[in-house]
N, C-alpha and C. Protein backbone atom coordinates (compact mmCIF):
# COMPACT_ATOMS: atom_id res chain seq x y z
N UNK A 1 1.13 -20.25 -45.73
CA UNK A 1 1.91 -20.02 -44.50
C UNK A 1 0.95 -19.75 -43.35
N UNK A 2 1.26 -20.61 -42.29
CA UNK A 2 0.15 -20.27 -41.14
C UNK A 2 0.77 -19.09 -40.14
N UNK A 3 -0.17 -18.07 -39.99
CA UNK A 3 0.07 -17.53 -38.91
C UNK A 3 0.68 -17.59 -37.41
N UNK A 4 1.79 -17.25 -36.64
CA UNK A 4 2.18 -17.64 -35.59
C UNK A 4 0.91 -17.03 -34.69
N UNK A 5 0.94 -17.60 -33.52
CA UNK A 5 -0.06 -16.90 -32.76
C UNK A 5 0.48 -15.53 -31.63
N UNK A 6 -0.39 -14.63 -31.85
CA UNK A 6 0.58 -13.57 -30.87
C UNK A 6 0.79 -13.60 -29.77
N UNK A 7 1.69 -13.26 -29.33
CA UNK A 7 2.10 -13.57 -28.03
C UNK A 7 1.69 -12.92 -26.31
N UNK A 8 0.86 -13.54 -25.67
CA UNK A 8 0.10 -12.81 -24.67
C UNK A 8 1.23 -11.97 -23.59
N UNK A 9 0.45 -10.63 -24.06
CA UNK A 9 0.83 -9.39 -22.84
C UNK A 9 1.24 -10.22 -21.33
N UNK A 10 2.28 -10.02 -20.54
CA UNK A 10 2.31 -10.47 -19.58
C UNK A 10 1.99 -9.19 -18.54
N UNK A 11 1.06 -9.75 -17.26
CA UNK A 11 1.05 -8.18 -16.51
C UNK A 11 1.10 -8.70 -15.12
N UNK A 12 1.82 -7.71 -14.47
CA UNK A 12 1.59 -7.58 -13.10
C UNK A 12 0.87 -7.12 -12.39
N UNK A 13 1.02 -6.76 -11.17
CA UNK A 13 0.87 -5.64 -10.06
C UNK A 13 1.98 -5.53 -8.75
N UNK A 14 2.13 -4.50 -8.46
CA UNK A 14 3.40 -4.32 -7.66
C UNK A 14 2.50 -3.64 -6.79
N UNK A 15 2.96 -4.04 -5.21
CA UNK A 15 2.51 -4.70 -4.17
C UNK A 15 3.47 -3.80 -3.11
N UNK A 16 3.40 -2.68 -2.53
CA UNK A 16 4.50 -2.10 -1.75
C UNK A 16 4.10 -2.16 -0.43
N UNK A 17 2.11 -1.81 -0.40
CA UNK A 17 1.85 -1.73 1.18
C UNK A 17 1.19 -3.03 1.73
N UNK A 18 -0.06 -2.52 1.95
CA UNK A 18 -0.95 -3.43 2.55
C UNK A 18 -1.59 -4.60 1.68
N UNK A 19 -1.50 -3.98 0.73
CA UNK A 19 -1.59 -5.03 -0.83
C UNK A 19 -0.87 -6.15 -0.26
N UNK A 20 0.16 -6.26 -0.29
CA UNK A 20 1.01 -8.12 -0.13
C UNK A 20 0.58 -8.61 0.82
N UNK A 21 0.02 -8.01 2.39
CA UNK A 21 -0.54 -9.05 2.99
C UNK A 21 -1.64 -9.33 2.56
N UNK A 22 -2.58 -8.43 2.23
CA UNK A 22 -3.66 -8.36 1.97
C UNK A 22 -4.36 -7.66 0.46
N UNK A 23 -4.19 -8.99 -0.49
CA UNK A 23 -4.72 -8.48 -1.79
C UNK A 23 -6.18 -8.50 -1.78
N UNK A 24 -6.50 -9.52 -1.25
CA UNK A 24 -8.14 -9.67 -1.75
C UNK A 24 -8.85 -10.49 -2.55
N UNK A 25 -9.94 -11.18 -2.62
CA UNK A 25 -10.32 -12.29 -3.44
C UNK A 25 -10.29 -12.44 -4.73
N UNK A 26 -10.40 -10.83 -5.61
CA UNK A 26 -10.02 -11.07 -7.15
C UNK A 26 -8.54 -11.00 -7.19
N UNK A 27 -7.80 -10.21 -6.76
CA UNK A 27 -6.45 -10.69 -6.65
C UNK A 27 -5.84 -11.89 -6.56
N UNK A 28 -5.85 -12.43 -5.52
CA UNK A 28 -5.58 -13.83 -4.96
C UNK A 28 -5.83 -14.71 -6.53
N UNK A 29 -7.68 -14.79 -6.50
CA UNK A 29 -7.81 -16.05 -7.56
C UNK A 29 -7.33 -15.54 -8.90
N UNK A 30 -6.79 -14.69 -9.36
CA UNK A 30 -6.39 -14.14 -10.67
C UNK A 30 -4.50 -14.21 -10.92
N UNK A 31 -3.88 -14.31 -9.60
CA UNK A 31 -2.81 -14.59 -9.28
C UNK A 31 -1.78 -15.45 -10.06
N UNK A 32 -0.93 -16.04 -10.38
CA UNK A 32 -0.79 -17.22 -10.47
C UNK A 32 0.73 -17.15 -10.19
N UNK A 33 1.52 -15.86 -9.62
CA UNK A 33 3.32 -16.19 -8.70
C UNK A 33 3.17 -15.24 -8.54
N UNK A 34 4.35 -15.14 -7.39
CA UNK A 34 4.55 -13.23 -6.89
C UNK A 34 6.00 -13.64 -6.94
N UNK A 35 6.52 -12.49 -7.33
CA UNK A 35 8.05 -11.93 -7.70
C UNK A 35 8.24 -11.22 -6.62
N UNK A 36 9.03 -12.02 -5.73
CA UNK A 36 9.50 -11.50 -4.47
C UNK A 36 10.82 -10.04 -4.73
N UNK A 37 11.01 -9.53 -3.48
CA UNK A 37 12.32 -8.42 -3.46
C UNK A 37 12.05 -8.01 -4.59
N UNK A 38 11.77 -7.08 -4.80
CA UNK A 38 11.14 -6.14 -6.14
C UNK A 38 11.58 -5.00 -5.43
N UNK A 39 12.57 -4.18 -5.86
CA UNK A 39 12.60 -2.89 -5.20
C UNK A 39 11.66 -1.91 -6.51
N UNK A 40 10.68 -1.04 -5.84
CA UNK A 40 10.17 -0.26 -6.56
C UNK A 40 10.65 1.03 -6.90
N UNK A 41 10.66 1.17 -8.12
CA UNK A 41 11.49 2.24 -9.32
C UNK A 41 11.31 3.73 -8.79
N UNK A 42 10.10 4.00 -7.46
CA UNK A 42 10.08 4.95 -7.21
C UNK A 42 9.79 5.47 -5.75
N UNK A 43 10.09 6.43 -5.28
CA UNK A 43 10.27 6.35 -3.69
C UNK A 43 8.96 5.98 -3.27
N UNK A 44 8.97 5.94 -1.80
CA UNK A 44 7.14 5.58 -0.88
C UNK A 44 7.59 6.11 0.34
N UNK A 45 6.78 6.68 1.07
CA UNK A 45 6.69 6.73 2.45
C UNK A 45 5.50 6.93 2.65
N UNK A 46 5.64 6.98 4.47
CA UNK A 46 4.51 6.85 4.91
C UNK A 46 4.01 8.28 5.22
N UNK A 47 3.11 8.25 3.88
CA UNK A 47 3.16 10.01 3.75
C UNK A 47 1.38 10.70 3.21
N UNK A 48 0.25 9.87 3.68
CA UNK A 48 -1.27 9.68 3.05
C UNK A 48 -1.90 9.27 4.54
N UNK A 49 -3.28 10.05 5.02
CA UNK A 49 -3.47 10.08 6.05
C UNK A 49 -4.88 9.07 5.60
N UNK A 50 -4.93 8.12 5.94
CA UNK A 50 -5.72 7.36 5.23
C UNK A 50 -7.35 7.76 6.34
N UNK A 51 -8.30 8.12 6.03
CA UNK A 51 -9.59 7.80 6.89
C UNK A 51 -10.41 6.78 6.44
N UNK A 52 -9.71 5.28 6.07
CA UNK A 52 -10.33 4.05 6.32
C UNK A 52 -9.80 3.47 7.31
N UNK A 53 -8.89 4.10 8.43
CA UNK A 53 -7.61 3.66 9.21
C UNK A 53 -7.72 4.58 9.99
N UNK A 54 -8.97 4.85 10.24
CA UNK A 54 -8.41 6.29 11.32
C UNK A 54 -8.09 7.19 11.68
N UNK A 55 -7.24 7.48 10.10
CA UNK A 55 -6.02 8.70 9.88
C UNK A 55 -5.07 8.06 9.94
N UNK A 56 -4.88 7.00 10.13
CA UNK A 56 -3.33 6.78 10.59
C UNK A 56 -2.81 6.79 8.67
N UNK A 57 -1.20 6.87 9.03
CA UNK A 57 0.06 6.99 8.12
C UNK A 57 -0.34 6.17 6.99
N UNK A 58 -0.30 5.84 5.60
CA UNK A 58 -0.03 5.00 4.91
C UNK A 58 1.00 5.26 3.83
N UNK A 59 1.00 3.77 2.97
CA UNK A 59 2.48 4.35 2.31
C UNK A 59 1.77 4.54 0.88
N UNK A 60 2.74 5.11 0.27
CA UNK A 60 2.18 6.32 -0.51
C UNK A 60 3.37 6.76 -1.61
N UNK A 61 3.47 6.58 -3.13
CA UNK A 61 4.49 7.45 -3.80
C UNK A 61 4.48 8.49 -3.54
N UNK A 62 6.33 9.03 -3.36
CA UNK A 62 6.12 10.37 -3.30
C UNK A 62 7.28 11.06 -3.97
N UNK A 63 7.50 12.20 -4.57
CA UNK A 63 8.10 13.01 -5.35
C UNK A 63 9.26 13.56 -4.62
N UNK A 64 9.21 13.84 -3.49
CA UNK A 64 10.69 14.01 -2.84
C UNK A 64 10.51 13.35 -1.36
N UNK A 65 11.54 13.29 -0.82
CA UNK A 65 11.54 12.28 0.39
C UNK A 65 11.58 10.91 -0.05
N UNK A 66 11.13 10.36 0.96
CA UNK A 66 10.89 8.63 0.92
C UNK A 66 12.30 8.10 0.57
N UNK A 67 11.79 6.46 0.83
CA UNK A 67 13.31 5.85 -0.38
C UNK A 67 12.52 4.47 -1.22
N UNK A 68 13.28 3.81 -1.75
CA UNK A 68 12.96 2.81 -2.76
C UNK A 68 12.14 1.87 -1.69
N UNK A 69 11.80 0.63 -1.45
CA UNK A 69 11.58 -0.10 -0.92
C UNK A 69 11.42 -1.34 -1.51
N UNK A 70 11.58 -2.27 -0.67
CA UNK A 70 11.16 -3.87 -1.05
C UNK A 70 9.58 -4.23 -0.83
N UNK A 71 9.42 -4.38 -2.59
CA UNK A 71 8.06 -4.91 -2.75
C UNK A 71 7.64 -6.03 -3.68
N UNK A 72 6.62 -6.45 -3.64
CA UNK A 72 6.80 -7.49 -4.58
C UNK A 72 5.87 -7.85 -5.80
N UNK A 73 6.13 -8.36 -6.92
CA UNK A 73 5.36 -8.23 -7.99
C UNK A 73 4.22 -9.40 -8.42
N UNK A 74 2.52 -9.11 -8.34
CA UNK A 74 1.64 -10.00 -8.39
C UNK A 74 1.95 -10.45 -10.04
N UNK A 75 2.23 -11.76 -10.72
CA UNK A 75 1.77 -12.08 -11.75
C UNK A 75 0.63 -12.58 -11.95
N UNK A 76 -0.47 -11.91 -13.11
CA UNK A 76 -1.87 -12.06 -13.25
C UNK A 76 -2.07 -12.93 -14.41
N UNK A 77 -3.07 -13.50 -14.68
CA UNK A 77 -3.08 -14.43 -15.43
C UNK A 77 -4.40 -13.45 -15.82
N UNK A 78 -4.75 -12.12 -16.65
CA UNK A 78 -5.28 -11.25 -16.66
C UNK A 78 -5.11 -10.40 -17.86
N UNK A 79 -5.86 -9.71 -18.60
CA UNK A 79 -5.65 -8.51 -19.02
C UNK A 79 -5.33 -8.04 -18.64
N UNK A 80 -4.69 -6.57 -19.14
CA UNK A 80 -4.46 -5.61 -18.20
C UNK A 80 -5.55 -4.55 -18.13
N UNK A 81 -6.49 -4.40 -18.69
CA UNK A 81 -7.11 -3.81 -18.59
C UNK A 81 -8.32 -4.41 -17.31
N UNK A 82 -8.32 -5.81 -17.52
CA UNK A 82 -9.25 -6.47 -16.51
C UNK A 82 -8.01 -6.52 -14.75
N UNK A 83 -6.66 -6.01 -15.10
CA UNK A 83 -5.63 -6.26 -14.00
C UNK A 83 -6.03 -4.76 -13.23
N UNK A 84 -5.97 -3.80 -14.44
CA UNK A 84 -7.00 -2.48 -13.59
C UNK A 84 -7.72 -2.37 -12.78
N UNK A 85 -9.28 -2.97 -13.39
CA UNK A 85 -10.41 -2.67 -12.95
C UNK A 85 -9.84 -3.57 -11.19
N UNK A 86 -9.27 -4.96 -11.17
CA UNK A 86 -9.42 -5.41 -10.05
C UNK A 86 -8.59 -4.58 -8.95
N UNK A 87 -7.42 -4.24 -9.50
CA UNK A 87 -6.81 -3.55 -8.32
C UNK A 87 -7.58 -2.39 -8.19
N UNK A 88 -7.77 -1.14 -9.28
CA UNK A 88 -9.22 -0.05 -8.60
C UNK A 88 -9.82 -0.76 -7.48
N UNK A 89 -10.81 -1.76 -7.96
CA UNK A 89 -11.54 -2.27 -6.88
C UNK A 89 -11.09 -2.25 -5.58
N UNK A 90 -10.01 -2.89 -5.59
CA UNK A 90 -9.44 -3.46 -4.13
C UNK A 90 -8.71 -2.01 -3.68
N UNK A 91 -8.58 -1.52 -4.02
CA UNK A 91 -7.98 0.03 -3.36
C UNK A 91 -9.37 1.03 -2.87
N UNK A 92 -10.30 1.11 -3.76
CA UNK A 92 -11.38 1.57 -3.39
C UNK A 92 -12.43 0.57 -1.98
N UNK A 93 -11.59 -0.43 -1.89
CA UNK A 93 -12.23 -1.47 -1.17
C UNK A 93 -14.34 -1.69 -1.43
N UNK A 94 -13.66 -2.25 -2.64
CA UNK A 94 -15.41 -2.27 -3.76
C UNK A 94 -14.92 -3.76 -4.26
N UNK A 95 -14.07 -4.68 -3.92
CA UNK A 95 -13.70 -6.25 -4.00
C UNK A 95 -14.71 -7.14 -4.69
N UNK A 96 -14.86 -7.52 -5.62
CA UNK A 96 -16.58 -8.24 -6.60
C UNK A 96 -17.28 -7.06 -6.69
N UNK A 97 -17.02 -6.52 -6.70
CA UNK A 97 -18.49 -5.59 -7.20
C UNK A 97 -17.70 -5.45 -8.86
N UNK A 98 -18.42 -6.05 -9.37
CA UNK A 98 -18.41 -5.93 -10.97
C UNK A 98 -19.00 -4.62 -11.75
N UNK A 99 -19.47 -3.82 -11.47
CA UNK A 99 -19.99 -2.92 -12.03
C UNK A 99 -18.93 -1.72 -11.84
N UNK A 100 -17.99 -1.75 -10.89
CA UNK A 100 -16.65 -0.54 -10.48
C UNK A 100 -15.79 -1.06 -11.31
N UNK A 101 -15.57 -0.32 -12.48
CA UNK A 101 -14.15 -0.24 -13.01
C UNK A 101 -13.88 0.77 -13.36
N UNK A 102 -12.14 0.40 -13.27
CA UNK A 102 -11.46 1.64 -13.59
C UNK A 102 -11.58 2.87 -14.97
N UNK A 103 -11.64 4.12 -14.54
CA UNK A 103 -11.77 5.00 -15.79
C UNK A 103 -10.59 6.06 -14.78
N UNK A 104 -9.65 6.62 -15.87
CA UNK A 104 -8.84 7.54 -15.15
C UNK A 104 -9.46 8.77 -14.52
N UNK A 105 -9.78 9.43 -13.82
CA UNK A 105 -10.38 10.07 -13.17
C UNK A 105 -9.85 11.77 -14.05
N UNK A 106 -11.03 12.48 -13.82
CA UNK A 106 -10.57 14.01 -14.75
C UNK A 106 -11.69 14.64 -14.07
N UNK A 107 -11.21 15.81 -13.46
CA UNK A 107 -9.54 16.09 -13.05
C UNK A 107 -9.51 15.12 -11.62
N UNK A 108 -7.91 14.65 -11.83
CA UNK A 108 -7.44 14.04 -10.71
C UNK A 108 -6.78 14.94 -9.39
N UNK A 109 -8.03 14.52 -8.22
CA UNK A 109 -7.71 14.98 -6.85
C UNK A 109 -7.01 14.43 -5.79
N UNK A 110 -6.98 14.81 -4.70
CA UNK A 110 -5.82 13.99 -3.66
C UNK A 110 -6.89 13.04 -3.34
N UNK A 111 -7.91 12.76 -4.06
CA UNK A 111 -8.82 11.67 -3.51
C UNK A 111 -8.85 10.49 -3.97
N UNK A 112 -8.34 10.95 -5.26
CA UNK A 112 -8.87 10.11 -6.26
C UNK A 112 -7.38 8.87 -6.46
N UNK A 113 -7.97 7.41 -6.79
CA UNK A 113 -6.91 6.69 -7.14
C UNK A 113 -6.36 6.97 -8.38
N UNK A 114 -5.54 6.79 -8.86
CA UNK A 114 -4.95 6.15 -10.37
C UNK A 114 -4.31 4.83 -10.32
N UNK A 115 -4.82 4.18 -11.12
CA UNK A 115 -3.73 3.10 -11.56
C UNK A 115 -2.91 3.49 -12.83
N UNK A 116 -1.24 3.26 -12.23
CA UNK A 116 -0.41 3.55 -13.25
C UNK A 116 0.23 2.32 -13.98
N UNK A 117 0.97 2.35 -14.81
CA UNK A 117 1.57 1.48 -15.35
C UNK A 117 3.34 1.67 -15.55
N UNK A 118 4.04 0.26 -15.44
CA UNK A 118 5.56 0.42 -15.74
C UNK A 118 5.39 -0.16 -16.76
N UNK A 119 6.41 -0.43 -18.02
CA UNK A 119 6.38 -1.04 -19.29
C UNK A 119 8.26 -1.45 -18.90
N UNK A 120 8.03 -3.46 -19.33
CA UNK A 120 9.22 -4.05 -19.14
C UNK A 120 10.03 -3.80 -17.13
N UNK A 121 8.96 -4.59 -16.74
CA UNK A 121 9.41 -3.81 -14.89
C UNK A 121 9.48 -5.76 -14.83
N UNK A 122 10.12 -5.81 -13.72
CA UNK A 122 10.45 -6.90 -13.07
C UNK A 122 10.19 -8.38 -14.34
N UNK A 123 10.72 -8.27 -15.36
CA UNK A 123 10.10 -9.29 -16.18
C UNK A 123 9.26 -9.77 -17.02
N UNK A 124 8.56 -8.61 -16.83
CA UNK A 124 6.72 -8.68 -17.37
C UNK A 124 6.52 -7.44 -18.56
N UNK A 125 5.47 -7.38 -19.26
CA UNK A 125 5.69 -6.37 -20.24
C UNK A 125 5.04 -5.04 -19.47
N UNK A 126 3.95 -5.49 -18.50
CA UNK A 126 3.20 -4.08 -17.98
C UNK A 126 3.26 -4.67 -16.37
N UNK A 127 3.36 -3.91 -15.99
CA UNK A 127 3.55 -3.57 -14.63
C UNK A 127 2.46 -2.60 -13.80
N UNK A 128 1.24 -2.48 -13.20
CA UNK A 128 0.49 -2.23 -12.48
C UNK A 128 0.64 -1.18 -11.33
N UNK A 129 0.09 -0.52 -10.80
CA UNK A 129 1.10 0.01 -9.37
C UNK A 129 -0.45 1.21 -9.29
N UNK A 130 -0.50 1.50 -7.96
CA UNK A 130 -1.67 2.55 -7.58
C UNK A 130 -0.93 3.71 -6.84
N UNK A 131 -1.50 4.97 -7.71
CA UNK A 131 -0.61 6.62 -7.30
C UNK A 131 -2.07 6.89 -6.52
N UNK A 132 -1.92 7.68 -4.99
CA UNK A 132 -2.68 7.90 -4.57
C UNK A 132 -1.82 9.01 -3.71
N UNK A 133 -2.60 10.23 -3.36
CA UNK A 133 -1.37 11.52 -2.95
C UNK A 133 -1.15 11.56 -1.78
N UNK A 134 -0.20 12.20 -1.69
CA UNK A 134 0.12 12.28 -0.48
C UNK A 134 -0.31 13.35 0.58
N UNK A 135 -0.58 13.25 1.77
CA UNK A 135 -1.55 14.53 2.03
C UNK A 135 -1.23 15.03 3.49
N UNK A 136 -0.11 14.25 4.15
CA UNK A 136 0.43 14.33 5.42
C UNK A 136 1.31 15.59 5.57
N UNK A 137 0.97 16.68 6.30
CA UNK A 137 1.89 18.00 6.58
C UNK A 137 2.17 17.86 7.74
N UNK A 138 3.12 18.62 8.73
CA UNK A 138 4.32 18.47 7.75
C UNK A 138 5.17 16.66 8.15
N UNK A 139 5.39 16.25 7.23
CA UNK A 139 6.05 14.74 7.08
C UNK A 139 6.95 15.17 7.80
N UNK A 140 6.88 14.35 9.22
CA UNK A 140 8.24 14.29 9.96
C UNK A 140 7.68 13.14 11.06
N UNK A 141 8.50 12.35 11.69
CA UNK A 141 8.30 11.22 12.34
C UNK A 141 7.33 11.66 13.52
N UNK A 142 7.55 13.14 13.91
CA UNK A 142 6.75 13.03 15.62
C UNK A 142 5.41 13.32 14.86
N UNK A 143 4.98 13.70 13.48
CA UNK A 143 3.83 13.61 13.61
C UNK A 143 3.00 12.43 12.66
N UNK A 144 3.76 11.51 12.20
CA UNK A 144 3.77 10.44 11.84
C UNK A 144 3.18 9.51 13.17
N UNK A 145 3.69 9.98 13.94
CA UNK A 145 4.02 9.17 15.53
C UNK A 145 2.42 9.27 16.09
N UNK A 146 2.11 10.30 16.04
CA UNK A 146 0.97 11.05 16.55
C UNK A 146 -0.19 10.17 15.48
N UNK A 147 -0.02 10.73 14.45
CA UNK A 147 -1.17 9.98 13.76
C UNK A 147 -1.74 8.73 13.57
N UNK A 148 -0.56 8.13 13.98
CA UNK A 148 -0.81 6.46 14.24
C UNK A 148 -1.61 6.08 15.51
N UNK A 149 -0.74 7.17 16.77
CA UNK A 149 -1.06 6.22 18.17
C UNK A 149 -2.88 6.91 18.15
N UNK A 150 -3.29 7.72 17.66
CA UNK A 150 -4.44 8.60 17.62
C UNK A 150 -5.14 7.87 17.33
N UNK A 151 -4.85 6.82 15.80
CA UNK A 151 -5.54 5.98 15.49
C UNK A 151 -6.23 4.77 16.03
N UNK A 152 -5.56 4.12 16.59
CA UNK A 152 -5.86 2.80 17.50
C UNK A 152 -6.94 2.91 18.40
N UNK A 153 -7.48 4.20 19.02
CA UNK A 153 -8.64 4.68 19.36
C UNK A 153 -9.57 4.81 18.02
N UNK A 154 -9.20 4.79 16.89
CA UNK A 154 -10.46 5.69 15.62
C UNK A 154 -10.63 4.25 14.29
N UNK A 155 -9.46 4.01 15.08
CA UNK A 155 -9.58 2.32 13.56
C UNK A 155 -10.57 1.11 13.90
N UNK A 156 -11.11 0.38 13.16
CA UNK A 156 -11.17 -0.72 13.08
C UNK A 156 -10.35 -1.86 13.25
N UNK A 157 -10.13 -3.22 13.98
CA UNK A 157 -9.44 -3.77 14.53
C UNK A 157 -8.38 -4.20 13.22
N UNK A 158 -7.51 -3.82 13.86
CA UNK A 158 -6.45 -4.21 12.73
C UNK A 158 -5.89 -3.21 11.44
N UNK A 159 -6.56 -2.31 11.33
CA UNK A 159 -6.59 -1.42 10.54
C UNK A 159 -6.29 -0.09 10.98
N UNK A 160 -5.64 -0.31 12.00
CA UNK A 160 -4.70 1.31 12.86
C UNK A 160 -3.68 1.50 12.29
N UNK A 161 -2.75 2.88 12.48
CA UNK A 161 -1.41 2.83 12.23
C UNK A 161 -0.21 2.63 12.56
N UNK A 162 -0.73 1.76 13.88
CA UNK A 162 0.76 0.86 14.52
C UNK A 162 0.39 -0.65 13.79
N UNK A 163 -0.41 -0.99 13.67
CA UNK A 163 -0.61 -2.50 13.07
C UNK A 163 -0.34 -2.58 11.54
N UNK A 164 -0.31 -1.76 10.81
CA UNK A 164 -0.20 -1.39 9.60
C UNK A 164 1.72 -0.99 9.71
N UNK A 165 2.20 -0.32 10.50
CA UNK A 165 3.59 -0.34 10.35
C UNK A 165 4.70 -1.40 10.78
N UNK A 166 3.63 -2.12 11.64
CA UNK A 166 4.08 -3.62 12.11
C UNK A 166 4.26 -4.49 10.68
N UNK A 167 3.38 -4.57 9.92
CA UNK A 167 3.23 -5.40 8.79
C UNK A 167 3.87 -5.09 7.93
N UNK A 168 4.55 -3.52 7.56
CA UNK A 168 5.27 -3.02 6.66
C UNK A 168 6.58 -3.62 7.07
N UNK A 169 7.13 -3.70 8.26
CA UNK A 169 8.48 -3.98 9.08
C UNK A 169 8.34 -5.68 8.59
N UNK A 170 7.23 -6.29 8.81
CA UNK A 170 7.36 -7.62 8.72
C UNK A 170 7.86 -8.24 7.25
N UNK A 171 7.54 -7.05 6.43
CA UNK A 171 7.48 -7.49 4.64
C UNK A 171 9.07 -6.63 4.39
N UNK A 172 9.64 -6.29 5.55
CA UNK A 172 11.44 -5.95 4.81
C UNK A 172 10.80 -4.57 4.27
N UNK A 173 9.64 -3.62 4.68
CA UNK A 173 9.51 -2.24 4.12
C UNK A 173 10.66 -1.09 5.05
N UNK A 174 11.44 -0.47 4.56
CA UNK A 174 11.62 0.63 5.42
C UNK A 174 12.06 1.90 4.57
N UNK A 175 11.44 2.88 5.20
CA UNK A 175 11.29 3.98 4.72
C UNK A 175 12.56 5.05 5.24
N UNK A 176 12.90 6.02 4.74
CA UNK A 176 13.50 7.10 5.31
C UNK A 176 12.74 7.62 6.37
N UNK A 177 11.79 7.68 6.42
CA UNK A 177 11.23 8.06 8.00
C UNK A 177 11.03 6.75 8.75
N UNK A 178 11.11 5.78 8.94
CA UNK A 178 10.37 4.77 9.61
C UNK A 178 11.20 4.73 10.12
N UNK A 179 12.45 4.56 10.32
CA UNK A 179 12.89 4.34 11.86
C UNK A 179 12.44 5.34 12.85
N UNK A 180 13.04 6.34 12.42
CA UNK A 180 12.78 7.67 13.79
C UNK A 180 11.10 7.17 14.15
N UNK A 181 10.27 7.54 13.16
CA UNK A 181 8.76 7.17 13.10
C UNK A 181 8.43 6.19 14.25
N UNK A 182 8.78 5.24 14.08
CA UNK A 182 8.81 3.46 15.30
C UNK A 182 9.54 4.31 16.45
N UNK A 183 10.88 4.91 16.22
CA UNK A 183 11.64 4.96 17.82
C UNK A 183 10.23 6.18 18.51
N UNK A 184 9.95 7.12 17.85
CA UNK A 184 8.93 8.56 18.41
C UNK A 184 7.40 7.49 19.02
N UNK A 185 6.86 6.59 18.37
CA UNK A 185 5.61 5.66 18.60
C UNK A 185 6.32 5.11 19.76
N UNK A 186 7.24 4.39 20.33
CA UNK A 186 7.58 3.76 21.55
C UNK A 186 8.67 5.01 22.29
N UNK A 187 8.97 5.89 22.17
CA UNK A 187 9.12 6.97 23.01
C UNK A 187 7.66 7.24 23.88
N UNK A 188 6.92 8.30 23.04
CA UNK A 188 5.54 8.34 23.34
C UNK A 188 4.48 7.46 23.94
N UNK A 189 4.57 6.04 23.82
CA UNK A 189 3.65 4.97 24.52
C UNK A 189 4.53 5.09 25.67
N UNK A 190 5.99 5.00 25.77
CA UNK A 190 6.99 3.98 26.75
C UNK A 190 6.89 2.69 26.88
N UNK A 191 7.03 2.66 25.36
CA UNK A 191 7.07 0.89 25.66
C UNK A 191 8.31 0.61 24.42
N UNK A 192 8.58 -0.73 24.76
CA UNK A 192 9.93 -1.37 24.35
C UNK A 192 9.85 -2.11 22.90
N UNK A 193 9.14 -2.17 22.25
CA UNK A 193 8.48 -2.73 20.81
C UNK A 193 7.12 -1.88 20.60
N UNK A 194 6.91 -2.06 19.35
CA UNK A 194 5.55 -1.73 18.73
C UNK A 194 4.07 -2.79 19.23
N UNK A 195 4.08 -3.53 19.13
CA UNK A 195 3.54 -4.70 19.96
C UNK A 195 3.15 -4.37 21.30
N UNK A 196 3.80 -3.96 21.83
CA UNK A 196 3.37 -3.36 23.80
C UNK A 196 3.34 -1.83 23.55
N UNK A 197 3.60 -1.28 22.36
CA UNK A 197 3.23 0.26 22.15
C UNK A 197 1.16 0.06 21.91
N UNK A 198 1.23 -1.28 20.83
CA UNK A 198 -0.30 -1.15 20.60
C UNK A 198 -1.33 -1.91 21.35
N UNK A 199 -0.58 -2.98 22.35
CA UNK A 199 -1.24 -3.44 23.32
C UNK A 199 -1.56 -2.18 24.64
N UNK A 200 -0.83 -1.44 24.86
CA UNK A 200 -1.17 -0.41 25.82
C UNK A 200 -2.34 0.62 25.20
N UNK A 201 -2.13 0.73 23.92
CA UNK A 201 -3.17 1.40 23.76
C UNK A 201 -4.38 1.22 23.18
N UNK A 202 -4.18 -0.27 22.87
CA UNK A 202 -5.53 -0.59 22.45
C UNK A 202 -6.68 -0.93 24.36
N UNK A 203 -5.63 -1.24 25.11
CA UNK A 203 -6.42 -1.29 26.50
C UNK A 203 -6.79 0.29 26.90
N UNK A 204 -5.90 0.64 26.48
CA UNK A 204 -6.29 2.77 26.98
C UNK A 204 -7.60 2.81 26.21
N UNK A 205 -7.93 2.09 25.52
CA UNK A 205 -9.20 2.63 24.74
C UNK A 205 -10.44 2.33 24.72
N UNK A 206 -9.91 0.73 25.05
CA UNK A 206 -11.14 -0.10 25.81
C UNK A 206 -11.82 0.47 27.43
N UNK A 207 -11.30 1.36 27.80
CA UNK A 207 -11.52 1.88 29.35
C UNK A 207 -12.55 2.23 28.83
């Protein structure tokens, strides 16, 4: 009797923030479909003061607050253990560097990434996803508001926290804070969209 052959682990990665626009070159070529409208099993907001961004807002699991959101699921043509090491990478923004892989971190700080796992999530047997803490006091839109427009002076182009909530809006993300969050950012500029909130202040900065 011949042996059947076993049947390969299928794995993802689930994709809530900046990930779907922007996975990254081992991502991308390791890819092979994304599973659109994926609501994720557990809340996010924009609740992690990121300083690769300036400070500005990022989104972030979190334990109370937030709400579900629409995200979407990378299928890897991957281990999962090799589906690890690449997303570590790309969260640590360490992208090819082959020598960074993932080991769970001990003890785990508000610094530190984890990659977690879902078992049987959107289709697939393992499911991928990065817990990183949340560190924003106190979470409420005017200072959500603040930390963003602060940014656009402290970021790198493109990497502020009005351009980053632009892209969340563009991918169908919304949070329990993000509306008020957007209306407090164009209160505060006086401007009529996010777009002429970050064009005014990306010229306030260039002065």
């Amino acid at each position: 009797m011949t042996k059947e052959p076993l049947q390969k682990t299928t794995v993802g990665i689930l994709a809530y923030g900046s990930l779907i626009s922007n996975p990254g070159a081992e991502i991308k070529k390791a890819r092979t479909n994304i599973i659109n409208d994926v609501i994720t099993p557990f809340h996010i907001e924009f609740a992690r003061s990121s300083s690769g961004r300036g400070g500005a807002p990022t989104l972030v699991p979190v334990t109370s607050g937030g709400s579900h959101v629409k995200g979407q699921v990378f299928v890897m043509d991957v281990s999962e253990a090799k589906a690890a090491d690449i997303l570590y990478r790309r969260e640590i923004d360490e992208v090819g560097n082959m020598t960074r892989s993932y080991t769970r971190p001990d003890p785990v700080t508000d610094k530190k990434v984890l990659v977690e796992r879902l078992s049987n999530f959107a289709g697939l047997d393992v499911v991928l996803y990065t817990q990183i803490a949340a560190t924003i006091t106190p979470l409420t839109a005017e200072h959500l508001a603040k930390l963003a427009i602060a940014s656009v002076a402290e970021a790198d182009p493109d990497l502020d926290g009005i351009s980053y909530l632009i892209a969340a809006k563009k991918h169908g993300i919304e949070t329990a804070l993000s509306p008020a969050y957007e209306a407090e950012i164009l209160k505060e500029t006086k401007s009529k969209s996010l777009d002429e909130a970050l064009e005014k202040l990306l010229a306030k900065a260039t002065k």
